[in-house]
N, C-alpha and C. Protein backbone atom coordinates (compact mmCIF):
# COMPACT_ATOMS: atom_id res chain seq x y z
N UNK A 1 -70.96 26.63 133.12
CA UNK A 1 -70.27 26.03 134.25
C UNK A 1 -71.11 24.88 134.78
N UNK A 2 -70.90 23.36 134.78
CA UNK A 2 -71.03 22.70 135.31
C UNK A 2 -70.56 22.17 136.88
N UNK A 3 -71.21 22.15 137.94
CA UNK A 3 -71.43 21.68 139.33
C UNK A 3 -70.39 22.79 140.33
N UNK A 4 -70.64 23.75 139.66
CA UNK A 4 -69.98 24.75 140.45
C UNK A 4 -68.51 24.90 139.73
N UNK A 5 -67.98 24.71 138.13
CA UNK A 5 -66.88 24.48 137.89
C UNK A 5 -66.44 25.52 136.79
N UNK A 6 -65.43 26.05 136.84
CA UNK A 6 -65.44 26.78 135.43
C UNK A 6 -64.24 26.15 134.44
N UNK A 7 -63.71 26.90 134.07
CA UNK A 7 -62.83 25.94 132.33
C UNK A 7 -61.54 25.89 132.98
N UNK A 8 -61.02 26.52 134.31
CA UNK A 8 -59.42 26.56 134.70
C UNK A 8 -58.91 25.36 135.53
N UNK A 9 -59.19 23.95 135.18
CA UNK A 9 -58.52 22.64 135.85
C UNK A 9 -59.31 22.37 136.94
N UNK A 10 -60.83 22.75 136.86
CA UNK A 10 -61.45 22.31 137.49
C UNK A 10 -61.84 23.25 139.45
N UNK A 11 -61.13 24.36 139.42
CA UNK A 11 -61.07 25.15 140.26
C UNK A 11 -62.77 25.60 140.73
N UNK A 12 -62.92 25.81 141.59
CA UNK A 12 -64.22 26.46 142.09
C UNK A 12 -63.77 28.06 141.06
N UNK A 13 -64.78 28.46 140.85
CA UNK A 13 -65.13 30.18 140.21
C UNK A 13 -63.93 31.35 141.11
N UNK A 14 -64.65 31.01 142.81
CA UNK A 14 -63.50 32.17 143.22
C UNK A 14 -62.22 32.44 143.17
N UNK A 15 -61.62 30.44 143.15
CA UNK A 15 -60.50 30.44 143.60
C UNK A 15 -59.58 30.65 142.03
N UNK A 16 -60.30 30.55 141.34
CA UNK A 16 -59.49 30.50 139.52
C UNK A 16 -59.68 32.19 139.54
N UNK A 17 -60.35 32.87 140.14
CA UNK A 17 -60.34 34.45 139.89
C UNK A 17 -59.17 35.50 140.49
N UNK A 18 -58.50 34.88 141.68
CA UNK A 18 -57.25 35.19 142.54
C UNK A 18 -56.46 34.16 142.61
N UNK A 19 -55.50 34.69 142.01
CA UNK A 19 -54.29 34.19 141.96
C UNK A 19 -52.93 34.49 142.94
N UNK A 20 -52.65 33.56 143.95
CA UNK A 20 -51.97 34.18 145.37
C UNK A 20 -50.40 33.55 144.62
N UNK A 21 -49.75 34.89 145.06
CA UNK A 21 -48.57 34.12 144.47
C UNK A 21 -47.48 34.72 145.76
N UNK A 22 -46.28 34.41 145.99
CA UNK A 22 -46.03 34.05 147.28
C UNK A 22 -45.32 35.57 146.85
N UNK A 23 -44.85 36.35 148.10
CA UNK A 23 -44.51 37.95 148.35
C UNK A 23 -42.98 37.23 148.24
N UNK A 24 -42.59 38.33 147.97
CA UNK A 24 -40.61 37.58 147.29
C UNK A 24 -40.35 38.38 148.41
N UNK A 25 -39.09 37.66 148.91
CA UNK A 25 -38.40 38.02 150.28
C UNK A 25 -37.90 39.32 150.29
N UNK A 26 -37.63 39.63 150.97
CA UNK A 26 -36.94 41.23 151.46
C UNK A 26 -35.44 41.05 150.74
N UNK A 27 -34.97 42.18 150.32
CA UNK A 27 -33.57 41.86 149.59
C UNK A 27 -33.00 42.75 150.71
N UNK A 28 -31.47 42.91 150.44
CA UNK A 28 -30.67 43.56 151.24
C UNK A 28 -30.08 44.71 150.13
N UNK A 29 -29.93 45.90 150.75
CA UNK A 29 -29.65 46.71 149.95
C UNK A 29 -28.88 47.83 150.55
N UNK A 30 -27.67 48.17 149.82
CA UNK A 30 -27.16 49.19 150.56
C UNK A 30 -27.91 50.66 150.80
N UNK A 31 -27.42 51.27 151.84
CA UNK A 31 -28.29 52.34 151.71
C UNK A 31 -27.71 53.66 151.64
N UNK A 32 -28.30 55.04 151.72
CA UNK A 32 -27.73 56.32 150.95
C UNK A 32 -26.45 56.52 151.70
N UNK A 33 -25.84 56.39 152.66
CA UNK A 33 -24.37 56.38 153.52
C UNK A 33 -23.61 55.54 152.54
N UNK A 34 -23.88 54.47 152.98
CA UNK A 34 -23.10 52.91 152.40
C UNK A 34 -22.37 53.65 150.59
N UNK A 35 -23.62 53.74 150.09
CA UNK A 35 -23.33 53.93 148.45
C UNK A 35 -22.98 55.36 148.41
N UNK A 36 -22.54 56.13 149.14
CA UNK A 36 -21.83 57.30 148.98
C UNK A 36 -20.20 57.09 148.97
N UNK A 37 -19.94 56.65 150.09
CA UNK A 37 -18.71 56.21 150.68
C UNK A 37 -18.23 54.81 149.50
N UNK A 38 -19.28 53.92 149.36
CA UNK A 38 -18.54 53.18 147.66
C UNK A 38 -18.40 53.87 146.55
N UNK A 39 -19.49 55.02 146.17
CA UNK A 39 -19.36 55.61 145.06
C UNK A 39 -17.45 56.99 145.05
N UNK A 40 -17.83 57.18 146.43
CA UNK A 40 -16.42 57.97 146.78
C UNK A 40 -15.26 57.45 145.94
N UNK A 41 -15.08 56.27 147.11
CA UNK A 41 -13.26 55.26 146.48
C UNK A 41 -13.62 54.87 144.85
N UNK A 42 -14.93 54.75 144.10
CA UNK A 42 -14.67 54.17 142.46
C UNK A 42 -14.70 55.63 142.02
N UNK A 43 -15.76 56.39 142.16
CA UNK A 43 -14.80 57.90 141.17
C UNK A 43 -13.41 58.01 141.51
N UNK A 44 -12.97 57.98 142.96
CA UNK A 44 -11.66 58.01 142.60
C UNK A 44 -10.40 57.44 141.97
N UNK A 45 -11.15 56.45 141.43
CA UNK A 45 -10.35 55.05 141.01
C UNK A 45 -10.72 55.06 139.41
N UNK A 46 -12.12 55.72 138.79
CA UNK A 46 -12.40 56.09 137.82
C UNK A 46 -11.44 57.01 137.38
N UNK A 47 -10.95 58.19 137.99
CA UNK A 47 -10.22 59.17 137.59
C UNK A 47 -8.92 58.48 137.23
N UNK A 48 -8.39 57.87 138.23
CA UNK A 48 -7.06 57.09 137.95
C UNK A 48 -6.89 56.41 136.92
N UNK A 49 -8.12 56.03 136.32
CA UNK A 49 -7.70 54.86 135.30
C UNK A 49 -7.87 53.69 135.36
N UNK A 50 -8.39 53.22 136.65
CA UNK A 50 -8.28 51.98 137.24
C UNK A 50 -9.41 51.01 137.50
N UNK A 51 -10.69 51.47 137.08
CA UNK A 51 -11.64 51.15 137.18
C UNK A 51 -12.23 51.42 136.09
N UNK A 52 -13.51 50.93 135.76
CA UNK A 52 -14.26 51.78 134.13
C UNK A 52 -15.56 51.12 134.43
N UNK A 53 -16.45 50.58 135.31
CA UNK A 53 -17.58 50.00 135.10
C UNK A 53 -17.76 49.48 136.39
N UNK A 54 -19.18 49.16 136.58
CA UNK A 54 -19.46 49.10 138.50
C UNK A 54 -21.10 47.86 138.15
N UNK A 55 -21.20 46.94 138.86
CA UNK A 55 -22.93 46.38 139.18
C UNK A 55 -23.05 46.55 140.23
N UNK A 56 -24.35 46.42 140.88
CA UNK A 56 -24.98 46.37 141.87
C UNK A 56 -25.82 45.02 141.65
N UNK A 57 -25.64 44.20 142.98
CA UNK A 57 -26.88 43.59 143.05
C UNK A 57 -27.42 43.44 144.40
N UNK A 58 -28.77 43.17 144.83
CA UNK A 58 -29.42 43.18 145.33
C UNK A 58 -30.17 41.73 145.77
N UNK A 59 -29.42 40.78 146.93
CA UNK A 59 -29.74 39.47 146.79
C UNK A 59 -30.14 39.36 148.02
N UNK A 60 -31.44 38.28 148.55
CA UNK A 60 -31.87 37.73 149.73
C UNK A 60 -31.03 37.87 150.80
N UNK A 61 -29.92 37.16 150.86
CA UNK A 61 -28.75 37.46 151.68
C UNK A 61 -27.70 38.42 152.21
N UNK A 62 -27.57 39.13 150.77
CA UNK A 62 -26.41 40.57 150.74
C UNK A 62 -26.31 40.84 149.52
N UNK A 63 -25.91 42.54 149.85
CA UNK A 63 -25.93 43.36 148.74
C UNK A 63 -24.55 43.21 148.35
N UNK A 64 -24.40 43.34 147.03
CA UNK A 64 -22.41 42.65 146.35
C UNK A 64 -22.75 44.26 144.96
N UNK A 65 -21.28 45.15 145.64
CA UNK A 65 -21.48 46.13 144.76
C UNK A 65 -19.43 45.73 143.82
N UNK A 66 -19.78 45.70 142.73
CA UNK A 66 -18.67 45.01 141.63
C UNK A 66 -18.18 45.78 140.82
N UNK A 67 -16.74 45.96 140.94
CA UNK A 67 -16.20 46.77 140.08
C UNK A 67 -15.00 46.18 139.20
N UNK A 68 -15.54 46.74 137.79
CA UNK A 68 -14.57 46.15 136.41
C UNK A 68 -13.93 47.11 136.16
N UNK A 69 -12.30 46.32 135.67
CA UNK A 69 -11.70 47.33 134.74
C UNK A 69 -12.78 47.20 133.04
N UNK A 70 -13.09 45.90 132.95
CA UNK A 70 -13.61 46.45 131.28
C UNK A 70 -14.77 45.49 131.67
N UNK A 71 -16.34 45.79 131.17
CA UNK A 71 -17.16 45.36 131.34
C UNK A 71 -17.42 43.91 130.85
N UNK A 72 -16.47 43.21 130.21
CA UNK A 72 -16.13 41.75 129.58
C UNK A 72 -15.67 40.99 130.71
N UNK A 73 -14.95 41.69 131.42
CA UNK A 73 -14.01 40.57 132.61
C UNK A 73 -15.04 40.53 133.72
N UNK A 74 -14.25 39.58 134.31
CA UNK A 74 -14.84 39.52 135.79
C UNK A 74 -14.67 40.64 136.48
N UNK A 75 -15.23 40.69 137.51
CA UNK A 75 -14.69 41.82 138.65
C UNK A 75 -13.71 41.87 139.27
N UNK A 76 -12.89 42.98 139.26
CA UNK A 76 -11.87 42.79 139.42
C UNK A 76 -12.09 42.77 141.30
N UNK A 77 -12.98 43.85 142.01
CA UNK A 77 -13.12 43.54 143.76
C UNK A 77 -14.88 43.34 143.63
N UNK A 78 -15.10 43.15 144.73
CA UNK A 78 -16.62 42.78 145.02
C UNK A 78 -16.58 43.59 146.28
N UNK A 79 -17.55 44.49 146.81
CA UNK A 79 -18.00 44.96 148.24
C UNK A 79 -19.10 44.41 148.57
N UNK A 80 -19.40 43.55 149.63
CA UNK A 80 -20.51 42.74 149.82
C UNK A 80 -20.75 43.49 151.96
N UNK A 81 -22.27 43.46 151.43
CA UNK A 81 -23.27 43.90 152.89
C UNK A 81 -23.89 42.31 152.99
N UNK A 82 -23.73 41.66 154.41
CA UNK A 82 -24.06 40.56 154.68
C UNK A 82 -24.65 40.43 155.98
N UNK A 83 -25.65 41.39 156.03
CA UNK A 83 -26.32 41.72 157.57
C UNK A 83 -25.79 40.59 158.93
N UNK A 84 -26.30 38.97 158.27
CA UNK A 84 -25.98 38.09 159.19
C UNK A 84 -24.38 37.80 160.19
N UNK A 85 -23.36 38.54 158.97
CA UNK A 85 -22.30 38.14 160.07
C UNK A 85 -22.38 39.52 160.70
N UNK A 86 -22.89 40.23 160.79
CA UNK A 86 -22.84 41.69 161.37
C UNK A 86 -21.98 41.83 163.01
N UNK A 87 -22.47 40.74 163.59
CA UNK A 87 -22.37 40.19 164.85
C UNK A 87 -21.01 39.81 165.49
N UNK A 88 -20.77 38.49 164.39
CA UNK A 88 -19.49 37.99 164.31
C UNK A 88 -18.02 38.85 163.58
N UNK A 89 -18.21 38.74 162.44
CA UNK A 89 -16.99 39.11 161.46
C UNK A 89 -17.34 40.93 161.09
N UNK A 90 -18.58 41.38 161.71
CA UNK A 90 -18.65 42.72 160.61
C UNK A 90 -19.47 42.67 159.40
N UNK A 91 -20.34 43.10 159.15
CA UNK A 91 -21.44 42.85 157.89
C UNK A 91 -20.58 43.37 156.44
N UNK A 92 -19.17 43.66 156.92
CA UNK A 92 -18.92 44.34 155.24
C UNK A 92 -17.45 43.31 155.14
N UNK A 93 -17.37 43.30 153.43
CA UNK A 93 -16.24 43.08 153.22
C UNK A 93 -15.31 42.97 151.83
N UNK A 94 -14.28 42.98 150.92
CA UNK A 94 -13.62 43.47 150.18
C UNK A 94 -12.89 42.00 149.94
N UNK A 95 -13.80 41.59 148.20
CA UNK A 95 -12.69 40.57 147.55
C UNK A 95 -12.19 40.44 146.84
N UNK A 96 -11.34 39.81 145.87
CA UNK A 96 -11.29 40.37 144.49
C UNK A 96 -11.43 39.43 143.90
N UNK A 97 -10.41 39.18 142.87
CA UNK A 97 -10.90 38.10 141.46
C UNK A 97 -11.13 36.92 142.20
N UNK A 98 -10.16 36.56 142.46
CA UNK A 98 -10.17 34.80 143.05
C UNK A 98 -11.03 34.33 144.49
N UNK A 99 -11.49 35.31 145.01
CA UNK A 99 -12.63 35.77 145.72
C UNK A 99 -11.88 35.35 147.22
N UNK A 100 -10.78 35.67 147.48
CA UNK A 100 -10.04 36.19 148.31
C UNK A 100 -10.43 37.36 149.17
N UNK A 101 -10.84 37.07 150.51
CA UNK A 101 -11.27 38.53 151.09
C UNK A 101 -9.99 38.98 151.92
N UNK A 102 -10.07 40.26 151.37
CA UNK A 102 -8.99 41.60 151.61
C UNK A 102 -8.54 42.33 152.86
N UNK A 103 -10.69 42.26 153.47
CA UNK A 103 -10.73 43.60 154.48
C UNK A 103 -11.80 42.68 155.26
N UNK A 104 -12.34 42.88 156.24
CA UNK A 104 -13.92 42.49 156.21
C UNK A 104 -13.77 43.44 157.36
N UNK A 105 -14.65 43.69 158.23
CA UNK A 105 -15.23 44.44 159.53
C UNK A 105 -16.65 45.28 159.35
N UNK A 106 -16.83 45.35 160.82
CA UNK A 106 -18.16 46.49 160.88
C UNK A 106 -18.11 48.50 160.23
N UNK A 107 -17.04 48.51 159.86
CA UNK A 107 -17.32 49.92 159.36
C UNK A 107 -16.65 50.09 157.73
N UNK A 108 -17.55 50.30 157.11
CA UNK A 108 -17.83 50.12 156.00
C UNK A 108 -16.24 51.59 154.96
N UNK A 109 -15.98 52.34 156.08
CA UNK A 109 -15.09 52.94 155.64
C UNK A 109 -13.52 52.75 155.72
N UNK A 110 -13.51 51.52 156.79
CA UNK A 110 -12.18 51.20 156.81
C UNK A 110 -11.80 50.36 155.97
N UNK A 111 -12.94 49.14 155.78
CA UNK A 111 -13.31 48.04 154.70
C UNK A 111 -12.51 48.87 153.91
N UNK A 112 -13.02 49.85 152.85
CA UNK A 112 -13.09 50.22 151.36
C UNK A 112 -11.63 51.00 151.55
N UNK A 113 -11.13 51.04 152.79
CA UNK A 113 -9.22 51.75 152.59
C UNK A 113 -8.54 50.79 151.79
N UNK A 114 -8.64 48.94 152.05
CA UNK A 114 -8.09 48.37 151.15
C UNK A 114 -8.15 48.59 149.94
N UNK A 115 -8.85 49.26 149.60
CA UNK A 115 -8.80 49.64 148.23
C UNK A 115 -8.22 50.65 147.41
N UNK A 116 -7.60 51.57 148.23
CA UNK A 116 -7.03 52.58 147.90
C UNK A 116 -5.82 52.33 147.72
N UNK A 117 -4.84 53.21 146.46
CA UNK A 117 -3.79 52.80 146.12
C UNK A 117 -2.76 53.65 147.29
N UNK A 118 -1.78 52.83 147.60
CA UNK A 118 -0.75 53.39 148.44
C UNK A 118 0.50 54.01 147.60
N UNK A 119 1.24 54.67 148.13
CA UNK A 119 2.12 55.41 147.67
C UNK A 119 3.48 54.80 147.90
N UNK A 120 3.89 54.56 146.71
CA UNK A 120 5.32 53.64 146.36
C UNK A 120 6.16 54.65 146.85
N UNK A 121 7.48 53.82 147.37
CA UNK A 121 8.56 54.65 147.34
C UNK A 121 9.43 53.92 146.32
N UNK A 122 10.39 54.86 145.17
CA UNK A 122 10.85 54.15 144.17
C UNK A 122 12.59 54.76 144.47
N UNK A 123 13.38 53.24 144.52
CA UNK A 123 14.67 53.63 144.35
C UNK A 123 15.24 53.48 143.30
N UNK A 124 16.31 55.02 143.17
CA UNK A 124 17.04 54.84 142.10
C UNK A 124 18.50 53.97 142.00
């Protein structure tokens, strides 16, 4: 080592030995309530036929839980946690393909009724 230097671009010794790399932001994530009450309405929608495949993600902003009929297509709804409008519009809300929202409000169980199939009346 020449003048206090070692082989990493010229860094002083300590500072080439720690490497600070920046703490990644807090994500938003649903929690054990939330993903009970989503997992509820898709088994039941699994049973029906009507669903076959689910993501989760986990983003800076809001949690977006996605459900496919076939794991090739798009999603057919999206359930998204968006802490910030919590205030205004309700932190939850229900979209589907064309990203059309359905439901939105603060309780996460009325949200996910749009989703439930209603009962036809059929005339003969």
């Amino acid at each position: 080592m020449e003048n206090g230097r070692d082989g990493f671009g010229g860094l002083p010794e300590t500072a080439a030995s720690v490497v600070a790399f920046p703490r990644p932001a807090r994500e938003v994530t649903f929690d054990r309530r939330e993903l009970t009450a989503i997992l509820d309405v898709y088994g039941r929608m699994v049973a029906a036929g009507e669903w076959r495949d689910y993501a989760i993600d986990h983003l800076a902003d809001r949690a977006i839980f996605s459900v496919f009929r076939r794991t090739s297509e798009a999603p057919l709804h999206r359930i998204e946690k968006t802490p910030r409008n919590a205030a205004r519009q309700g932190a939850y809300s229900v979209s589907d393909t064309a990203g059309r929202i359905l439901k939105r409000g603060s309780d996460l169980v009325r949200v996910l009724a749009v989703l439930e199939k209603k009962p036809r009346l059929v005339e003969f």
